[in-house]
C-alpha atoms as a PDB file:
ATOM      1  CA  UNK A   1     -13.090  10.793 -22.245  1.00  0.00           C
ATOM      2  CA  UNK A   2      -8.939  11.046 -21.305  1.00  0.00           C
ATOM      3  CA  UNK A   3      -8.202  13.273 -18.333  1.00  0.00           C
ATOM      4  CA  UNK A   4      -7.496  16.069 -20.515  1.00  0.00           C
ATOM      5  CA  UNK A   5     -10.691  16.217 -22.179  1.00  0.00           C
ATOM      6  CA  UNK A   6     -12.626  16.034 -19.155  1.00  0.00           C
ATOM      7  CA  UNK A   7     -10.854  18.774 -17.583  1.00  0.00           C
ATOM      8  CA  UNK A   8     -11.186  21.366 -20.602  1.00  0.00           C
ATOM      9  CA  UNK A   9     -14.750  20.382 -21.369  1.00  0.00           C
ATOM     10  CA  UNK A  10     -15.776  20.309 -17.447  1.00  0.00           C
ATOM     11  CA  UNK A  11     -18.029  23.799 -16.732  1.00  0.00           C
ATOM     12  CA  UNK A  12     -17.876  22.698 -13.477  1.00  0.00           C
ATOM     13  CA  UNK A  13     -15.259  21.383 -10.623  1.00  0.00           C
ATOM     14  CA  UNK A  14     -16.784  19.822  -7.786  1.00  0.00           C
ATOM     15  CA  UNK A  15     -13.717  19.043  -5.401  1.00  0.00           C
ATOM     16  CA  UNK A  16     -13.875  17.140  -2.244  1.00  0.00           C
ATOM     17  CA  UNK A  17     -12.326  18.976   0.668  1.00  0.00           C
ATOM     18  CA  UNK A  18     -10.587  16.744   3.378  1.00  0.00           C
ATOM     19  CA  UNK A  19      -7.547  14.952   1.650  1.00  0.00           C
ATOM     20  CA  UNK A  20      -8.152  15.799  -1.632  1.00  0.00           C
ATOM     21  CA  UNK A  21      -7.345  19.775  -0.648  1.00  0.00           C
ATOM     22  CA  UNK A  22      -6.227  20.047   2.586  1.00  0.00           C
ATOM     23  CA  UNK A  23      -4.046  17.460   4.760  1.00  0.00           C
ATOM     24  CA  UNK A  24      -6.647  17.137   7.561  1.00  0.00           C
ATOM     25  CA  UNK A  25      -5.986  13.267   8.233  1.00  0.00           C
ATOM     26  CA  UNK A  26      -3.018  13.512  10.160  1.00  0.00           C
ATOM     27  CA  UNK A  27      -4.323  16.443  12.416  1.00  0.00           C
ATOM     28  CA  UNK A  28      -7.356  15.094  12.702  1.00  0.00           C
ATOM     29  CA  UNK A  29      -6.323  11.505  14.298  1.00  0.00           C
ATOM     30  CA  UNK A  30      -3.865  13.819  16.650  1.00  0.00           C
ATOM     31  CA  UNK A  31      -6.254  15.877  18.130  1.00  0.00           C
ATOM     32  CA  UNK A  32      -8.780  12.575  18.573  1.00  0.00           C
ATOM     33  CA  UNK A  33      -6.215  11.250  20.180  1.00  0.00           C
ATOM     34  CA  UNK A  34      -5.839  14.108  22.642  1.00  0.00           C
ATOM     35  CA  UNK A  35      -9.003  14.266  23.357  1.00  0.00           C
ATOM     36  CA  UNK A  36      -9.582  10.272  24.205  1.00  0.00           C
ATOM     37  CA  UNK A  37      -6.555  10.524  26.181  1.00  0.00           C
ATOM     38  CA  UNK A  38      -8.070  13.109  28.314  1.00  0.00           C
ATOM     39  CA  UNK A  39     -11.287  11.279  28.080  1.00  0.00           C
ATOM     40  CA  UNK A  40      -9.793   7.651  29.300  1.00  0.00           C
ATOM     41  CA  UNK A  41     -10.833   6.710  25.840  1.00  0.00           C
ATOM     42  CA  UNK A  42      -8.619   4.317  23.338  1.00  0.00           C
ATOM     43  CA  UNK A  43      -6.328   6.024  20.869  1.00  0.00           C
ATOM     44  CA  UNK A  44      -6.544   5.068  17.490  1.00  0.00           C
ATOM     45  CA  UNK A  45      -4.200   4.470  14.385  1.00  0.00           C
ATOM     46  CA  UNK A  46      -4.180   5.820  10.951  1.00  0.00           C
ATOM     47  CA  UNK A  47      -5.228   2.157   9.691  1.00  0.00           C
ATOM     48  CA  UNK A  48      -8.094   1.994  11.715  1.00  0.00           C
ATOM     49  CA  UNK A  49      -8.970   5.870  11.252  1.00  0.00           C
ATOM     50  CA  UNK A  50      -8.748   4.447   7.311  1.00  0.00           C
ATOM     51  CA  UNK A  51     -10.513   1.576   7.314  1.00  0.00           C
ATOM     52  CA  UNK A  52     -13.223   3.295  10.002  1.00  0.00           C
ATOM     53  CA  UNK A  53     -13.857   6.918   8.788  1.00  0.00           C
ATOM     54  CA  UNK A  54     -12.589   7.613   5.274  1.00  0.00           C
ATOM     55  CA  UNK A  55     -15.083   9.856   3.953  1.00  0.00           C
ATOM     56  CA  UNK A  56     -17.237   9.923   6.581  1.00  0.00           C
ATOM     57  CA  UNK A  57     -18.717  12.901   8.605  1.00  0.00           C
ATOM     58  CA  UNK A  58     -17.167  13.479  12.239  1.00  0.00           C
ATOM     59  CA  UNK A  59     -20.107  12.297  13.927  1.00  0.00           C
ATOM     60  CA  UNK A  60     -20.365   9.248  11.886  1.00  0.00           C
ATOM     61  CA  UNK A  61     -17.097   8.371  12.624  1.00  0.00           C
ATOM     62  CA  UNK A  62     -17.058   9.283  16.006  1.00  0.00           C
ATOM     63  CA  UNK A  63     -20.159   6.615  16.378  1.00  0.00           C
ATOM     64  CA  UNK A  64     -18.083   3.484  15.026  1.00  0.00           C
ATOM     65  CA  UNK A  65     -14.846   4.566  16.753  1.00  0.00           C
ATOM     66  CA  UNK A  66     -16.313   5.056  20.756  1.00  0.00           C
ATOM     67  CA  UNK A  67     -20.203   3.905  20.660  1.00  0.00           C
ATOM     68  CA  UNK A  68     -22.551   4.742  23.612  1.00  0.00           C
ATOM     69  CA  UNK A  69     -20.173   7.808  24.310  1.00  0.00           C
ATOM     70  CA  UNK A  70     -20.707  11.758  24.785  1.00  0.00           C
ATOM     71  CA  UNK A  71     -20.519  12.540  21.618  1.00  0.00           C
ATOM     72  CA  UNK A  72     -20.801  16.926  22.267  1.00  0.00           C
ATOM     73  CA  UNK A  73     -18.427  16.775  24.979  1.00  0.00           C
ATOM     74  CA  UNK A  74     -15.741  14.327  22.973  1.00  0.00           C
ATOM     75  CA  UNK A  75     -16.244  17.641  19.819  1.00  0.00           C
ATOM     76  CA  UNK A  76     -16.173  20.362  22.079  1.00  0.00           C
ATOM     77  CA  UNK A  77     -12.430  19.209  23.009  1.00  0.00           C
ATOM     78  CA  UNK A  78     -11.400  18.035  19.717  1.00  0.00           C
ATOM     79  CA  UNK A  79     -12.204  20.777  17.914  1.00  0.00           C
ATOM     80  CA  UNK A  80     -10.104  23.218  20.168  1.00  0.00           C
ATOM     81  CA  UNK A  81      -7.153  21.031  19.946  1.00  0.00           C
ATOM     82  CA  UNK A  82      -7.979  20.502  15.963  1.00  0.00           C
ATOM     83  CA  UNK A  83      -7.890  24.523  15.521  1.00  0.00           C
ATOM     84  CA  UNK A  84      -4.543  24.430  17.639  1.00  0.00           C
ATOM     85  CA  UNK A  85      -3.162  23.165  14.437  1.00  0.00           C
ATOM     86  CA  UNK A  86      -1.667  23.950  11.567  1.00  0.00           C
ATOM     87  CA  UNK A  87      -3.561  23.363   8.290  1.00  0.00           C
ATOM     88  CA  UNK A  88      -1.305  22.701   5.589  1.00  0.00           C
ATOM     89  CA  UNK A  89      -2.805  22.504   1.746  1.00  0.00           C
ATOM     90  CA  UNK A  90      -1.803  19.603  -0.346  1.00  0.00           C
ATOM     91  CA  UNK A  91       0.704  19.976  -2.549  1.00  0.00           C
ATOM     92  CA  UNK A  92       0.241  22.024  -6.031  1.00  0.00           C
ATOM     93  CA  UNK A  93      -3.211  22.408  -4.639  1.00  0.00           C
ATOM     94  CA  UNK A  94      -3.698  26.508  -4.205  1.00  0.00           C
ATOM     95  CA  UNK A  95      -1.665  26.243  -8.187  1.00  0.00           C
ATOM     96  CA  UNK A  96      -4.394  24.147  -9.184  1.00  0.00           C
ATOM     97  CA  UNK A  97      -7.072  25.974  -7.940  1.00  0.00           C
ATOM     98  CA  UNK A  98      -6.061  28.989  -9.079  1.00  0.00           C
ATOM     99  CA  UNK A  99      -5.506  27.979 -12.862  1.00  0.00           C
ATOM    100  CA  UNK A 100      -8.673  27.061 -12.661  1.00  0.00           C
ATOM    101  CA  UNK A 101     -11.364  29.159 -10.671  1.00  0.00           C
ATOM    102  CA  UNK A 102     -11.349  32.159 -12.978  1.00  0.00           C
ATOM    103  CA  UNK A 103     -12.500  30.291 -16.132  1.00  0.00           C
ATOM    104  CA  UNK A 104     -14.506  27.679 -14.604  1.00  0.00           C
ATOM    105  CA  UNK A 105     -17.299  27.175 -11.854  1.00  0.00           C
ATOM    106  CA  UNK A 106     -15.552  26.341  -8.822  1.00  0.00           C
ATOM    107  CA  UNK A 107     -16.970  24.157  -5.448  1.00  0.00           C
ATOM    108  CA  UNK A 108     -16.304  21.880  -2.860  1.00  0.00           C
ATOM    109  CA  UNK A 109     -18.472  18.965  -1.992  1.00  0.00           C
ATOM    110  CA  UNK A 110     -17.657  16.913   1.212  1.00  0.00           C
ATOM    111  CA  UNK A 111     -19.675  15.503   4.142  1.00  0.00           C
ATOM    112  CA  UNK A 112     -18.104  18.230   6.393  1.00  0.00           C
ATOM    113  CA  UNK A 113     -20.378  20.359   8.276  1.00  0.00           C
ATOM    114  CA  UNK A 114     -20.669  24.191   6.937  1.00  0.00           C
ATOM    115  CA  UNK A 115     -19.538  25.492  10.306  1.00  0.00           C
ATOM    116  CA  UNK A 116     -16.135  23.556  10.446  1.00  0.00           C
ATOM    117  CA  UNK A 117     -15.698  24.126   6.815  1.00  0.00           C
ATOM    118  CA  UNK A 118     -16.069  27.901   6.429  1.00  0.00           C
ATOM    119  CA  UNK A 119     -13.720  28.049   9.339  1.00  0.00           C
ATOM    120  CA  UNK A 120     -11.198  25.961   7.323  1.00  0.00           C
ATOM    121  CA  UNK A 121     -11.613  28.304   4.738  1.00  0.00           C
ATOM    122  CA  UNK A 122     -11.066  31.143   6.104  1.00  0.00           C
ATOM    123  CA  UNK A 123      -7.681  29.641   7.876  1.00  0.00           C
ATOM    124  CA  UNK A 124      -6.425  29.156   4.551  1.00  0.00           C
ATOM    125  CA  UNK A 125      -8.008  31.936   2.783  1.00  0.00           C
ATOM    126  CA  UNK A 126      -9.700  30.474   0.177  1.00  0.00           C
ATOM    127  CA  UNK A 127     -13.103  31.924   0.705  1.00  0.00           C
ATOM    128  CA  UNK A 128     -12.377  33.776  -2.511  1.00  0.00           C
ATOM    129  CA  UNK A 129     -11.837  30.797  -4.829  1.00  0.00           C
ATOM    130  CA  UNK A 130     -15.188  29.360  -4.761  1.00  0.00           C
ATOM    131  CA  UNK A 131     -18.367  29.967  -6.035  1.00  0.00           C
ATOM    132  CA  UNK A 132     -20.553  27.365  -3.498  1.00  0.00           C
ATOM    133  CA  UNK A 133     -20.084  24.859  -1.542  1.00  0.00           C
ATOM    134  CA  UNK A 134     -22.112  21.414  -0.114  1.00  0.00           C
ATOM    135  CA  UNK A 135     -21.856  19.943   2.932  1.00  0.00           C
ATOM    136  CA  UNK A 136     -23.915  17.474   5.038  1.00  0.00           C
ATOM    137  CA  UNK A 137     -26.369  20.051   6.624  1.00  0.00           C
ATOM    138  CA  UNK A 138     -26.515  21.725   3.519  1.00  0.00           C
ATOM    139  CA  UNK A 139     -27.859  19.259   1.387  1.00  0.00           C
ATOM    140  CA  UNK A 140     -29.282  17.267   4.632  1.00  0.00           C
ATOM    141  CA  UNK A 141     -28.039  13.836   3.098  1.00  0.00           C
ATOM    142  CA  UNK A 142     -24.045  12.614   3.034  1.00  0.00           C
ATOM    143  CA  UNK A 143     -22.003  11.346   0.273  1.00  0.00           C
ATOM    144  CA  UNK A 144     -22.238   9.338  -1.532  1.00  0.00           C
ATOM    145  CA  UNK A 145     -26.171   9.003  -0.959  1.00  0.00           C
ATOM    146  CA  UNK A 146     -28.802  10.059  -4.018  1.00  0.00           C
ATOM    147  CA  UNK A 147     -30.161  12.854  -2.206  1.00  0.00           C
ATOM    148  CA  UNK A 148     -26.640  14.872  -1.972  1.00  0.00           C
ATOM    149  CA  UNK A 149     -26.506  14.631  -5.432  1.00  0.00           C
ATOM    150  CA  UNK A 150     -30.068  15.418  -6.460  1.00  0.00           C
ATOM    151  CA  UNK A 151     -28.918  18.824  -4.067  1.00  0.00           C
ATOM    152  CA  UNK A 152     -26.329  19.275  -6.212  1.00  0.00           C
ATOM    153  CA  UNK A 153     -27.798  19.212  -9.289  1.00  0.00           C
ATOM    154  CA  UNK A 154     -29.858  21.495  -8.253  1.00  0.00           C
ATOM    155  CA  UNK A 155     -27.405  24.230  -7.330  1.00  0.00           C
ATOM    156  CA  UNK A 156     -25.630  23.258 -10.307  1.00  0.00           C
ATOM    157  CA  UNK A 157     -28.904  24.126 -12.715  1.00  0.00           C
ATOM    158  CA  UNK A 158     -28.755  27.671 -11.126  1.00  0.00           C
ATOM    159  CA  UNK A 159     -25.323  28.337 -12.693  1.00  0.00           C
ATOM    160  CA  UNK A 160     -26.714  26.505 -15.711  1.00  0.00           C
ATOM    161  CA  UNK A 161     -24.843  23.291 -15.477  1.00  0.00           C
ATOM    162  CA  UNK A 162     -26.080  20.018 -16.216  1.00  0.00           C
ATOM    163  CA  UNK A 163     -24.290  17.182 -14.444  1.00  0.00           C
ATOM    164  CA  UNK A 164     -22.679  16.366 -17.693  1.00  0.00           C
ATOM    165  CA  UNK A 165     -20.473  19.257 -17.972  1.00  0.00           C
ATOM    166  CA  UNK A 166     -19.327  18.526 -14.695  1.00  0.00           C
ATOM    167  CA  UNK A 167     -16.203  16.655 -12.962  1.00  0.00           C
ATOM    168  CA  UNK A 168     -15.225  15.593  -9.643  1.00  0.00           C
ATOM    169  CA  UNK A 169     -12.109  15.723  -8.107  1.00  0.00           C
ATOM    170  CA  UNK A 170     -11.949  13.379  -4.568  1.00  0.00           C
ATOM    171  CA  UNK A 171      -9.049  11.035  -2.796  1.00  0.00           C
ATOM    172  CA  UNK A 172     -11.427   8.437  -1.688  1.00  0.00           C
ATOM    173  CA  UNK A 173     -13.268   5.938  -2.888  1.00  0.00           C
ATOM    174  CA  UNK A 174     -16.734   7.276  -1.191  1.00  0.00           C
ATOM    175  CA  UNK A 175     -16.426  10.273  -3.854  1.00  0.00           C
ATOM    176  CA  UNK A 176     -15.970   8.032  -6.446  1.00  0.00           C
ATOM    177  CA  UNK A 177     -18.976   5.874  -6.180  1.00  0.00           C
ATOM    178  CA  UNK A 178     -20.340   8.498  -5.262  1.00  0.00           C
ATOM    179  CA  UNK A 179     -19.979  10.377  -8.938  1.00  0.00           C
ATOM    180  CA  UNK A 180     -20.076   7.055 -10.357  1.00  0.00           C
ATOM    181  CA  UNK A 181     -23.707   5.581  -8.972  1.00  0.00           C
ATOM    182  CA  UNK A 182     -24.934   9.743  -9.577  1.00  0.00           C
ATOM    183  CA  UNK A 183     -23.374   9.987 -13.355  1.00  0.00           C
ATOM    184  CA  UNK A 184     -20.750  12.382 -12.730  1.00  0.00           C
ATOM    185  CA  UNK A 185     -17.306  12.452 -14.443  1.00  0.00           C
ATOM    186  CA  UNK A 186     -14.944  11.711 -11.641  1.00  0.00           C
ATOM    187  CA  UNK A 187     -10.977  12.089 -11.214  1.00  0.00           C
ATOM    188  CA  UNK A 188      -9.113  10.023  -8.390  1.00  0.00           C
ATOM    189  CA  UNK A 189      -5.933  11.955  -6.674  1.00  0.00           C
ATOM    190  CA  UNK A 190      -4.142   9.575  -4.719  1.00  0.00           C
ATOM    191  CA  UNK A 191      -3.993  12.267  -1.444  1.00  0.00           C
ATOM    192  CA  UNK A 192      -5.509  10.262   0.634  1.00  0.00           C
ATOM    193  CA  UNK A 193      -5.662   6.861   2.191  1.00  0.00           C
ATOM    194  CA  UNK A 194      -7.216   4.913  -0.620  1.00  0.00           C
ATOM    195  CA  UNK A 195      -4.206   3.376  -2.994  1.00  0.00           C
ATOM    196  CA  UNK A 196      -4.572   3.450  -6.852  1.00  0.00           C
ATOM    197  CA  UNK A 197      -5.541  -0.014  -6.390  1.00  0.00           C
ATOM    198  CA  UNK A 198      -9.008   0.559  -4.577  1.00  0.00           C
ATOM    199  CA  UNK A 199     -10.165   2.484  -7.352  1.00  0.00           C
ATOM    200  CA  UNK A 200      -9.168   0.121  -9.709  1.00  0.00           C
ATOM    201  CA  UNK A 201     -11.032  -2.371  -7.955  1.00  0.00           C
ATOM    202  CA  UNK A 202     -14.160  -0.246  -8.063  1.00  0.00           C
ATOM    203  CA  UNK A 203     -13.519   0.305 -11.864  1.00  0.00           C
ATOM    204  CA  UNK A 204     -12.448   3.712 -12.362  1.00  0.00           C
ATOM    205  CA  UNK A 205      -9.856   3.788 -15.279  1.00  0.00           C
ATOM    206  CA  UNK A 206      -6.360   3.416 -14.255  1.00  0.00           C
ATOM    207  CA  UNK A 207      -5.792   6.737 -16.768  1.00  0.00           C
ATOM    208  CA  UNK A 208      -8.286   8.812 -14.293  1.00  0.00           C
ATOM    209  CA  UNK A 209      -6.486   8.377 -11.599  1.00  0.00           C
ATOM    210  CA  UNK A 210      -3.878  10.680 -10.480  1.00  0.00           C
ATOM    211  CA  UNK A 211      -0.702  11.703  -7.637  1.00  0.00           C
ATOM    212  CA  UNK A 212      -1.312  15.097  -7.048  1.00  0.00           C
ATOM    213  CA  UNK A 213      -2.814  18.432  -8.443  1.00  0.00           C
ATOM    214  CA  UNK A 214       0.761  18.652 -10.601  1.00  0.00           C
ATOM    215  CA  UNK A 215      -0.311  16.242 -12.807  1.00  0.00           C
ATOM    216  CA  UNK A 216      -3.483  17.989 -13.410  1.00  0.00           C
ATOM    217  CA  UNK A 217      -1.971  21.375 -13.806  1.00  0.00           C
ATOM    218  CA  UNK A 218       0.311  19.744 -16.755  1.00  0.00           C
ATOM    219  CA  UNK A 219      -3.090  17.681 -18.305  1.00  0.00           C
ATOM    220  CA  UNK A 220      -3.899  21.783 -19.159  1.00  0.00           C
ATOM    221  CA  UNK A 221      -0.895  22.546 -21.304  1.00  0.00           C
END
């Protein structure tokens, strides 16, 4: 099916969180960075935040980035300077969401943790706009790993969805293998740090992949 179909016939949206609704990246490698500074840890780059952690949980990340270190001590800082920040929503995204959420089941998937998500949430009041949500310690598994999705079909069968009258929305490639290795209908937004190009190379179709929520909005009318 063309991007249009998929969104009119999906019952469901299932969007990712970080980068596909909210620019997290960019706060998120600053207040690492303030925190290994105060640790006499390394800083880090975008490209190696990229090519280290996209689509990872924190802890995962955290792991590759500064092995054999405290990991509770290194969160306890970085999350105060994280919340020190602003959140900003990506662009068209809150328009998006809200063509959407009254006529269709409404939920974000991602491999944050519940705490640090309903917090998020709340900052940007969109508690409202969703009907569930699945995170790591929800399901107990990560993305893109059979057991998140056999989670979420289940929640999904207690709104009476099947899998197949569902779609995806994510920025990385993670959520697209993800959907793809899971059979779920999946739609690439390039707000992230993968290009157009990785998905490509993964073999989602070029048409399926999109710039921004805008594009979406218009794939409506």
């Amino acid at each position: 099916m063309g991007l249009r179909e998929l969104l009119i016939n999906a019952r469901a949206l299932l969007l990712d969180f970080d980068d596909t609704i909210v620019d997290t990246t960019t706060i998120t490698i600053e207040a690492m960075n303030k925190t290994a500074v105060e640790m006499g840890l390394r800083e880090i780059t975008k490209q190696e935040f990229a090519r280290t952690c996209l689509g990872l949980r924190f802890r995962r990340c955290f792991e590759l980035l500064y092995p054999n270190q405290d990991f509770d001590k290194f969160f306890e800082r970085y999350y105060q300077h994280y919340l020190n920040q602003n959140l900003e929503l990506k662009p068209y995204a809150l328009d998006f969401i809200e063509r959407i959420y009254k006529d269709k089941l409404v939920a974000i998937i991602t491999n944050r943790s519940s705490g640090t998500l309903k917090k998020d949430l709340k900052r940007l009041e969109l508690e409202p706009y969703f009907d569930f949500f699945i995170t790591h310690d929800i399901a107990r598994a990560e993305k893109p790993n059979k057991a998140y999705y056999q989670h979420l079909d289940q929640i999904l069968l207690r709104y009476g969805v099947l899998r197949n009258h569902a779609l995806i929305i994510g920025d990385s490639v993670i959520d697209y293998l993800g959907a793809k290795e899971n059979n779920y209908d999946f739609i690439a937004i390039l707000n992230g740090l993968n290009s157009k190009q990785d998905f490509i190379d993964h073999g989602l179709n070029e048409d399926l992949i999109v710039d921004n929520f805008l594009c979406l909005i218009k794939a409506f009318d």
